[in-house]
PDB file of N, CA and C in Angstrom:
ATOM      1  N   UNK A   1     -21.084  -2.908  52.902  1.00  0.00           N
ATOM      2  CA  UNK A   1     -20.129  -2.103  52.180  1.00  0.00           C
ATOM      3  C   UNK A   1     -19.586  -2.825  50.955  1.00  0.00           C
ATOM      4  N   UNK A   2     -19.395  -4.292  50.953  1.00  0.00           N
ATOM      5  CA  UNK A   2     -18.973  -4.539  50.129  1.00  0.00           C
ATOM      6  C   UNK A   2     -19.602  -4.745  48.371  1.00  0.00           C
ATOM      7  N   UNK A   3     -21.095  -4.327  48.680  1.00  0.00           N
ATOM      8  CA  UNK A   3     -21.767  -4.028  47.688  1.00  0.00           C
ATOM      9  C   UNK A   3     -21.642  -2.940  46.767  1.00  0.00           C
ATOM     10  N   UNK A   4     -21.086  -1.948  48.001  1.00  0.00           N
ATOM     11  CA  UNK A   4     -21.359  -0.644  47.181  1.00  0.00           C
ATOM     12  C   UNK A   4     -19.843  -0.285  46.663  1.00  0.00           C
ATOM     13  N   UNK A   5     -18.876  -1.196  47.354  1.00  0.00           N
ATOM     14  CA  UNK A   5     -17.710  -1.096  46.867  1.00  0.00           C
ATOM     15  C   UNK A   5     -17.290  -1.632  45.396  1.00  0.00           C
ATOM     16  N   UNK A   6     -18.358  -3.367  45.040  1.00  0.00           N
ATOM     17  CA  UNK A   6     -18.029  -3.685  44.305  1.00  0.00           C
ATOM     18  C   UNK A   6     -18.964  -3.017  43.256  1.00  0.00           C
ATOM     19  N   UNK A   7     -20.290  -2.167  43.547  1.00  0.00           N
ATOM     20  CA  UNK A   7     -20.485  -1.141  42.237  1.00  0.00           C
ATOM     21  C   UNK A   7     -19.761   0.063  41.799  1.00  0.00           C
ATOM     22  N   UNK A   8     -19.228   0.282  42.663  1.00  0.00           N
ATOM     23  CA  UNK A   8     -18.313   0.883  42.836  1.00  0.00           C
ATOM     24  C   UNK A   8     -16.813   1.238  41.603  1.00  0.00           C
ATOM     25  N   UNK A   9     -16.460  -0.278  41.708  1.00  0.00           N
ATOM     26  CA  UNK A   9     -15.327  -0.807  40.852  1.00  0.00           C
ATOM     27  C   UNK A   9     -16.048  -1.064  39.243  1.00  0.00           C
ATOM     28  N   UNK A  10     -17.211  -1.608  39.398  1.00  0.00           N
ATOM     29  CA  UNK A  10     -17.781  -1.820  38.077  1.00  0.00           C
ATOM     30  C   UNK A  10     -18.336  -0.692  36.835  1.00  0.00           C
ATOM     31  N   UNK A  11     -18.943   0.504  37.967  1.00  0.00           N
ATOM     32  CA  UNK A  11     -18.982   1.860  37.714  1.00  0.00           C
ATOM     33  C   UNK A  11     -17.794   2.222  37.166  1.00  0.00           C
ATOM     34  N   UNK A  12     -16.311   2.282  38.026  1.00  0.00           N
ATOM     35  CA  UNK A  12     -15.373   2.801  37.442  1.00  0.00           C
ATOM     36  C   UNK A  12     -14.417   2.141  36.414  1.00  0.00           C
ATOM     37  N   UNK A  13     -14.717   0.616  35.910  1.00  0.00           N
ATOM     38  CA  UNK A  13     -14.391  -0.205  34.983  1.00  0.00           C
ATOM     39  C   UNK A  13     -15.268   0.055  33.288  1.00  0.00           C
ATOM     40  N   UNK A  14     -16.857   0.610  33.925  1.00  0.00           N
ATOM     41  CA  UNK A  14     -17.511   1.004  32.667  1.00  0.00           C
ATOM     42  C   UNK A  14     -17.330   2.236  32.128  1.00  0.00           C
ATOM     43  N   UNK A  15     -16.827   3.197  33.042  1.00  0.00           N
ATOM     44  CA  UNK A  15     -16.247   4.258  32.689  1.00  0.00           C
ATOM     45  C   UNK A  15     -14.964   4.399  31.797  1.00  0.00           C
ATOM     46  N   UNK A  16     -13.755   3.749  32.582  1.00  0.00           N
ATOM     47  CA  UNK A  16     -12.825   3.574  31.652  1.00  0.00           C
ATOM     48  C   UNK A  16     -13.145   2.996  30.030  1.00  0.00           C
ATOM     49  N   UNK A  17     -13.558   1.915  29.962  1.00  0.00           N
ATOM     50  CA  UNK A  17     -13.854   1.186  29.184  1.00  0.00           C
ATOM     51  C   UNK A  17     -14.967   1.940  27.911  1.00  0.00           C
ATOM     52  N   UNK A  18     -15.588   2.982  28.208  1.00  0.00           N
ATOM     53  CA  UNK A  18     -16.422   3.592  27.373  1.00  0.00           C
ATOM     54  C   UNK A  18     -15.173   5.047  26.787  1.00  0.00           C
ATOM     55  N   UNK A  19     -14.673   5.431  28.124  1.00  0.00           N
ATOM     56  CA  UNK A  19     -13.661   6.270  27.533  1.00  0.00           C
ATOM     57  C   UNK A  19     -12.469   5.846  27.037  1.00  0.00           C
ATOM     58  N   UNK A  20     -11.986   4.301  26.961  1.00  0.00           N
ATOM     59  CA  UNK A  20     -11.492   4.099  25.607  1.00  0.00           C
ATOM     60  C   UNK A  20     -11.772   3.867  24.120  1.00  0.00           C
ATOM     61  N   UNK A  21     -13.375   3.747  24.551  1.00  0.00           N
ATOM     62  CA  UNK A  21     -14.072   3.511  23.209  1.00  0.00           C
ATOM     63  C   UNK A  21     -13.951   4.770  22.647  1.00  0.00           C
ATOM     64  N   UNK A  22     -14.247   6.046  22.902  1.00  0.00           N
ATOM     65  CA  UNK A  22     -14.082   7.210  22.982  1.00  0.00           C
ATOM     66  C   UNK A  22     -12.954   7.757  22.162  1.00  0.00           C
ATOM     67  N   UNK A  23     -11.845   7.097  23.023  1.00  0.00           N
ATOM     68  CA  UNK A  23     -10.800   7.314  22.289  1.00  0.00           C
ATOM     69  C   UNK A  23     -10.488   6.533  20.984  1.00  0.00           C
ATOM     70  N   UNK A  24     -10.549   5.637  21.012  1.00  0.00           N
ATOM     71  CA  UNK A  24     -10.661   4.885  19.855  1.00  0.00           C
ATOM     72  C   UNK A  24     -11.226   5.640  18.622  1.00  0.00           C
ATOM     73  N   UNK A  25     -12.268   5.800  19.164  1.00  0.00           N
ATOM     74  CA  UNK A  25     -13.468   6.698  17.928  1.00  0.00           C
ATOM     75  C   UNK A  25     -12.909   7.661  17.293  1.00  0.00           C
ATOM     76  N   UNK A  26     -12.036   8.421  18.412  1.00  0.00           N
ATOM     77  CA  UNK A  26     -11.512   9.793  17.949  1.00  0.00           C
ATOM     78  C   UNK A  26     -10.461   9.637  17.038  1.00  0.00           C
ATOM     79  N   UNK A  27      -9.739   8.553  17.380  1.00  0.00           N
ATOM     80  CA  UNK A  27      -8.439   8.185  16.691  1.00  0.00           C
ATOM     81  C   UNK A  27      -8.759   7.725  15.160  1.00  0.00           C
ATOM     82  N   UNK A  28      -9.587   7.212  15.385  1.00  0.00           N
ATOM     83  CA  UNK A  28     -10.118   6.466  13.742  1.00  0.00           C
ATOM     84  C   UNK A  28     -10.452   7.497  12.712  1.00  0.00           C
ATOM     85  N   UNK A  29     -11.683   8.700  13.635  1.00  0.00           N
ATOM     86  CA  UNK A  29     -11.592   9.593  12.752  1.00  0.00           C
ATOM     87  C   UNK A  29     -11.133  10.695  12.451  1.00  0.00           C
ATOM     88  N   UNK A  30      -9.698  10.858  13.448  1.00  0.00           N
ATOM     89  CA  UNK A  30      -8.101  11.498  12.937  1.00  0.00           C
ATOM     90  C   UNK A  30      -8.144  10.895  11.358  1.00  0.00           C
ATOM     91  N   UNK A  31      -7.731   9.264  11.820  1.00  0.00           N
ATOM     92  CA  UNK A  31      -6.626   8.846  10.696  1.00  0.00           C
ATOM     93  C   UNK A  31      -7.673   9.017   9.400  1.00  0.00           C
ATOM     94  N   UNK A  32      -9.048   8.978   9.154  1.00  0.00           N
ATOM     95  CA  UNK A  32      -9.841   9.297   7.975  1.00  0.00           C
ATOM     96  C   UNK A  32      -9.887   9.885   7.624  1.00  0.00           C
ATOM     97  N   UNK A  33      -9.721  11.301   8.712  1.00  0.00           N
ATOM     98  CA  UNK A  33      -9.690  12.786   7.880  1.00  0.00           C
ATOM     99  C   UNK A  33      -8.000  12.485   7.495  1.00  0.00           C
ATOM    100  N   UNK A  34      -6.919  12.233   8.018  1.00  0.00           N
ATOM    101  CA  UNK A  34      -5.644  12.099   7.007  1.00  0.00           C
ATOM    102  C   UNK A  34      -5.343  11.728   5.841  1.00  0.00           C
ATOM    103  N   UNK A  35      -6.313  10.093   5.604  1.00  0.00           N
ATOM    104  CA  UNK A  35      -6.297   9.288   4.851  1.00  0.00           C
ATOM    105  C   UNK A  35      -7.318  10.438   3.255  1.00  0.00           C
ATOM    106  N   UNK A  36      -7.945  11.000   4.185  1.00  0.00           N
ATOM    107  CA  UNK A  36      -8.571  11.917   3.033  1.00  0.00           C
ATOM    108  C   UNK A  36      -7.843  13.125   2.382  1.00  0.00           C
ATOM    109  N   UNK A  37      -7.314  13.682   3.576  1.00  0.00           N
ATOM    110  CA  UNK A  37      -5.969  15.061   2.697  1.00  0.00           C
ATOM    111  C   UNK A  37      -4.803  14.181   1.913  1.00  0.00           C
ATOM    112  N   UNK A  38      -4.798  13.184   2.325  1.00  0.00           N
ATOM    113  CA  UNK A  38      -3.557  12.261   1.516  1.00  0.00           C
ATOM    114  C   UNK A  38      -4.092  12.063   0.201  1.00  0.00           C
ATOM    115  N   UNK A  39      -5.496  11.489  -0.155  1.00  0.00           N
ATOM    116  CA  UNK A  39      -6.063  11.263  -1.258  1.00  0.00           C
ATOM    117  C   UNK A  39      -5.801  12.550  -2.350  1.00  0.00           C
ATOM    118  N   UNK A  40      -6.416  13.830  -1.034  1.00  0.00           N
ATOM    119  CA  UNK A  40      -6.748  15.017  -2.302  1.00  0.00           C
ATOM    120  C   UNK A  40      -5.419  15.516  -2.372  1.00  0.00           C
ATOM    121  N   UNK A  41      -4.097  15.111  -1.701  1.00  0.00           N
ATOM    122  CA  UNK A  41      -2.591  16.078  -2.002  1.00  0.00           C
ATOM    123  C   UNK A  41      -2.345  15.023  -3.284  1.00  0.00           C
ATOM    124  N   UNK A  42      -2.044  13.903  -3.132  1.00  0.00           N
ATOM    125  CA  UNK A  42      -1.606  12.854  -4.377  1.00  0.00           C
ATOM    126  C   UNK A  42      -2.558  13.867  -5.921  1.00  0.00           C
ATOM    127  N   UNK A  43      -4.200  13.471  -5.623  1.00  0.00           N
ATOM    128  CA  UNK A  43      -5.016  14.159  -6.730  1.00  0.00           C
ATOM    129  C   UNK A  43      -4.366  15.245  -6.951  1.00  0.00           C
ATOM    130  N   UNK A  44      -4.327  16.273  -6.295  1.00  0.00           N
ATOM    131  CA  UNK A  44      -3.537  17.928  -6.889  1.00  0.00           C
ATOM    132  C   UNK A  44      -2.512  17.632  -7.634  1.00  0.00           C
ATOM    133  N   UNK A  45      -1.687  16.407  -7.252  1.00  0.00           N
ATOM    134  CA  UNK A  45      -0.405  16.175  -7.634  1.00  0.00           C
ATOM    135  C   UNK A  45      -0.347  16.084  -8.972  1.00  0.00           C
ATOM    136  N   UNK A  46      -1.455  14.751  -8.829  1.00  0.00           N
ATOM    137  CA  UNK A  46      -1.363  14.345 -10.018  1.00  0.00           C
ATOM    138  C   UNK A  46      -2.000  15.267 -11.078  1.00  0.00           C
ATOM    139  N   UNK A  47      -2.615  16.454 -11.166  1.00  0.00           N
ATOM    140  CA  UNK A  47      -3.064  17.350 -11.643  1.00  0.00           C
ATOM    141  C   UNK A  47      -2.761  18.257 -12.236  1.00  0.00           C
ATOM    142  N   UNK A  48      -1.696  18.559 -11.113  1.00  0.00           N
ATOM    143  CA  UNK A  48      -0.503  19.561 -11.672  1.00  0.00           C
ATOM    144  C   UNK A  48       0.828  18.344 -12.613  1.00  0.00           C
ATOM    145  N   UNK A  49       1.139  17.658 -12.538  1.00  0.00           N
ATOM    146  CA  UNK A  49       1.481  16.877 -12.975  1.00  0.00           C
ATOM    147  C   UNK A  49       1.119  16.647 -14.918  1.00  0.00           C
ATOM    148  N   UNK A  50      -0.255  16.393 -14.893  1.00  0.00           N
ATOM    149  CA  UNK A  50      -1.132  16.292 -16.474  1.00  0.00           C
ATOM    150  C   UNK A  50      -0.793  18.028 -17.208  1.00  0.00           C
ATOM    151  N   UNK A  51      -1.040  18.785 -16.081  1.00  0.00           N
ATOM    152  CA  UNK A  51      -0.767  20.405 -16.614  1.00  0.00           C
ATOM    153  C   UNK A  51      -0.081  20.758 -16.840  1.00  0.00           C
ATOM    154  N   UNK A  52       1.123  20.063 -16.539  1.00  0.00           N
ATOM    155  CA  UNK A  52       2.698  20.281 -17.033  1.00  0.00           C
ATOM    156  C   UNK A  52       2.909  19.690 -18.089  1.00  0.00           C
ATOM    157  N   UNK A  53       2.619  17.921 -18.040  1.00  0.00           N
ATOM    158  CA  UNK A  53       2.715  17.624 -19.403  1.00  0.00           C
ATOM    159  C   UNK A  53       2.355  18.007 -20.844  1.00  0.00           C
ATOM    160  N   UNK A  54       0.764  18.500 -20.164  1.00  0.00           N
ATOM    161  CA  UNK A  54       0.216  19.035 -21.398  1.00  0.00           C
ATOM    162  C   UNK A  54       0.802  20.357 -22.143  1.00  0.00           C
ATOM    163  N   UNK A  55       1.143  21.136 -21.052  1.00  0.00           N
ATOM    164  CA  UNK A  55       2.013  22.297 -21.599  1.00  0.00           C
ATOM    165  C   UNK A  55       3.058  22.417 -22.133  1.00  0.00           C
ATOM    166  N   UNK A  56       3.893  21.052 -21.712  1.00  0.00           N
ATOM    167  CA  UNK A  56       5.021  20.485 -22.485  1.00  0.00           C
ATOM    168  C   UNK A  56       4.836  20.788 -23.793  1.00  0.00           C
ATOM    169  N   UNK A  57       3.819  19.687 -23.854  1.00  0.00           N
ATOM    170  CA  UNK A  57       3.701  19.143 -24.914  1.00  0.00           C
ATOM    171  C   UNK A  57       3.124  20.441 -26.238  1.00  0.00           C
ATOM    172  N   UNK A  58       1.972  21.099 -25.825  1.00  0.00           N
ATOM    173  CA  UNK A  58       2.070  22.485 -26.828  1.00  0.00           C
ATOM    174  C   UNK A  58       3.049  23.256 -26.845  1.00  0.00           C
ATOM    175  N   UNK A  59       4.145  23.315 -25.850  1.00  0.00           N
ATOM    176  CA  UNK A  59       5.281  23.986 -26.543  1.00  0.00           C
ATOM    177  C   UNK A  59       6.148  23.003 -27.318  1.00  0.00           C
ATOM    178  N   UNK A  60       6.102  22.293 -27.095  1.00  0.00           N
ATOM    179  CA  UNK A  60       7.072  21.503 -28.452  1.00  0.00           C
ATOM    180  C   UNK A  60       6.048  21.521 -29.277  1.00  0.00           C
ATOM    181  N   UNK A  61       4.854  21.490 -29.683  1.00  0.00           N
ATOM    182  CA  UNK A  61       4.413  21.448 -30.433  1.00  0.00           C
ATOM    183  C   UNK A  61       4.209  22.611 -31.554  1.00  0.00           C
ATOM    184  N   UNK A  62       4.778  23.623 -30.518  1.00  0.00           N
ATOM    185  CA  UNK A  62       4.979  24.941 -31.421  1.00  0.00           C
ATOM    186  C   UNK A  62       6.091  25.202 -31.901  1.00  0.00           C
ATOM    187  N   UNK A  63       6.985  24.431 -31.375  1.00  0.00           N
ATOM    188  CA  UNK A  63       8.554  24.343 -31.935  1.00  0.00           C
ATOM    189  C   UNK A  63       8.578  23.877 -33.056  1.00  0.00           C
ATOM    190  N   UNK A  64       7.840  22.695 -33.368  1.00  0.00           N
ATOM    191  CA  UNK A  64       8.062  22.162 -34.968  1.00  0.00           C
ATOM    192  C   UNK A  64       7.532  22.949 -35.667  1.00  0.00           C
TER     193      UNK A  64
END
């Protein structure tokens, strides 16, 4: 018995151990897809940002 006990434990040690890899994996590529909407909200930002200035800037430019 004590064979099949200790495959037993090793079975359920490789299990855990793969389903934290698992998790791990998943978590990483949460935070990449975040790290990526973070990239493209800043970009919009900064986008709308240039489109304002620029529009600024032709209306004063029609003022003079």
């Amino acid at each position: 018995m004590g064979f099949l006990d200790d495959a037993k434990e090793t079975a359920e040690a490789a299990a855990k151990k793969v389903g934290r890899a698992v998790e791990d994996g998943v978590d990483k590529a949460k935070d990449k897809v975040d790290e990526i909407k973070a990239d493209a909200e800043v970009k919009r930002a900064e986008a709308e940002r240039d489109s304002v200035k620029a529009r600024n800037e032709a209306k004063d430019k029609l003022r003079d």
